[in-house]
Protein backbone atom coordinates (compact mmCIF):
# COMPACT_ATOMS: atom_id res chain seq x y z
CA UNK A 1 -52.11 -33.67 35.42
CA UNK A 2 -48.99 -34.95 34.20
CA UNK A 3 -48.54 -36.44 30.82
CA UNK A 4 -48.22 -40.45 30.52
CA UNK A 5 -45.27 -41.93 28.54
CA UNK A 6 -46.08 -43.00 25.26
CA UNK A 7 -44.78 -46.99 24.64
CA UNK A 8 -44.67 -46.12 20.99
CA UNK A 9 -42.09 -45.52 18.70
CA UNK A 10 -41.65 -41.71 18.58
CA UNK A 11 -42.43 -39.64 15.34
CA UNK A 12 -41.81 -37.79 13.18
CA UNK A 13 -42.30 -41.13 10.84
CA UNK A 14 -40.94 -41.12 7.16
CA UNK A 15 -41.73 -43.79 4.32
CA UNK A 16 -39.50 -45.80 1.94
CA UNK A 17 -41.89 -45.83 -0.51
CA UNK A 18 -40.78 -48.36 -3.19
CA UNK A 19 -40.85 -51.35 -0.11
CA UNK A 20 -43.55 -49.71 1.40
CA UNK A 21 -42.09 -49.31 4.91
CA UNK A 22 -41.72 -46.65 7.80
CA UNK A 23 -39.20 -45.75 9.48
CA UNK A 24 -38.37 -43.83 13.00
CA UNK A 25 -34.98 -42.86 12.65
CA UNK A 26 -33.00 -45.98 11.57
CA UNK A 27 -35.80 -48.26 12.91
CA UNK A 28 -38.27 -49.93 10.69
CA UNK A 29 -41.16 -49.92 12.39
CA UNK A 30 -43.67 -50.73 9.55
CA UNK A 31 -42.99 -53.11 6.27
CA UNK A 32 -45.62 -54.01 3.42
CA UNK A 33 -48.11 -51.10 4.83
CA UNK A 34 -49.91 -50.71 1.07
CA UNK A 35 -49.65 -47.45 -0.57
CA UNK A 36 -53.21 -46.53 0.63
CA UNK A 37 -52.23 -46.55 4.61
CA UNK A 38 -48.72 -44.78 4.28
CA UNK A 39 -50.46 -41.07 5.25
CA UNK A 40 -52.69 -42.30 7.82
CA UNK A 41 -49.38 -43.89 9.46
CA UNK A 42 -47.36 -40.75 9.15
CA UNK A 43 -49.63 -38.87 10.86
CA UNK A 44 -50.41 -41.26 13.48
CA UNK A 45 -47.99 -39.33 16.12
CA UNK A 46 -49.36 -35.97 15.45
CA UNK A 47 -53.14 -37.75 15.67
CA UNK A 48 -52.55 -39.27 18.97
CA UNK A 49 -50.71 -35.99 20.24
CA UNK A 50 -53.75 -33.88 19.18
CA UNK A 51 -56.24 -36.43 20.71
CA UNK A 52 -54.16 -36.23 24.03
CA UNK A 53 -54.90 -31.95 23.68
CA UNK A 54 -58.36 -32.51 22.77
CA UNK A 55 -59.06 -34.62 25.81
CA UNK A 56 -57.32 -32.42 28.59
CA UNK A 57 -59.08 -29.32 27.38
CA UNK A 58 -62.53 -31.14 26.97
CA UNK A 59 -61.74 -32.67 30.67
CA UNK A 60 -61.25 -28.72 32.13
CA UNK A 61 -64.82 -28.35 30.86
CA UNK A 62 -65.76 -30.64 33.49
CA UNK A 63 -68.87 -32.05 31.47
CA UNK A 64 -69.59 -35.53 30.76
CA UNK A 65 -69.51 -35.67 26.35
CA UNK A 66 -69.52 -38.58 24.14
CA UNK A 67 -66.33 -36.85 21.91
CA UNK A 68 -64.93 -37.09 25.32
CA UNK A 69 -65.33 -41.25 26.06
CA UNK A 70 -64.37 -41.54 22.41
CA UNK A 71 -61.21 -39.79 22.71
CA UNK A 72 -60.43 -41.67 25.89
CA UNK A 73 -61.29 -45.00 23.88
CA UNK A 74 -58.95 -44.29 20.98
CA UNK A 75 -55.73 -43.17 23.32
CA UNK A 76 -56.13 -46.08 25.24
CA UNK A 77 -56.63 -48.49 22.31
CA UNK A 78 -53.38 -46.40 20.23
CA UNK A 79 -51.51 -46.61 23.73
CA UNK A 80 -51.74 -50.56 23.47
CA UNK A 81 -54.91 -50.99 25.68
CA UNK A 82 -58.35 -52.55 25.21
């Protein structure tokens, strides 16, 4: 199965931590994030990535898991869907 394009703004991520924003490159992509969400935003590439991993191997299984409709739920919901 091929891979489907991300829509997101690619990572690696870094912070400017005194105005509390993130950056991609020269982009902003985040401003006023609070001190207590800046890891859980950096690592939001590297999350979805591993979620995306998680899923294809769990789908070789062939089995029908709850992990499995949960990581479906969260890619489509980080990918900009329900």
């Amino acid at each position: 199965m091929k891979p489907e394009k991300s829509q997101h703004t690619p990572g690696p991520w870094i912070v400017e931590e005194k105005a509390e924003m993130v950056f991609s490159g020269n982009v902003r992509i985040a401003a006023d994030i609070g001190a207590q969400n800046v890891s859980l935003i950096l690592a939001a590439p590297d999350l979805l990535a591993a979620a995306k991993e998680a899923k294809e191997e769990l789908n070789k299984l062939g089995g029908d898991y709850d992990v499995l409709r949960k990581l479906r739920a969260a890619i489509e919901k980080a990918e900009g869907g329900k």
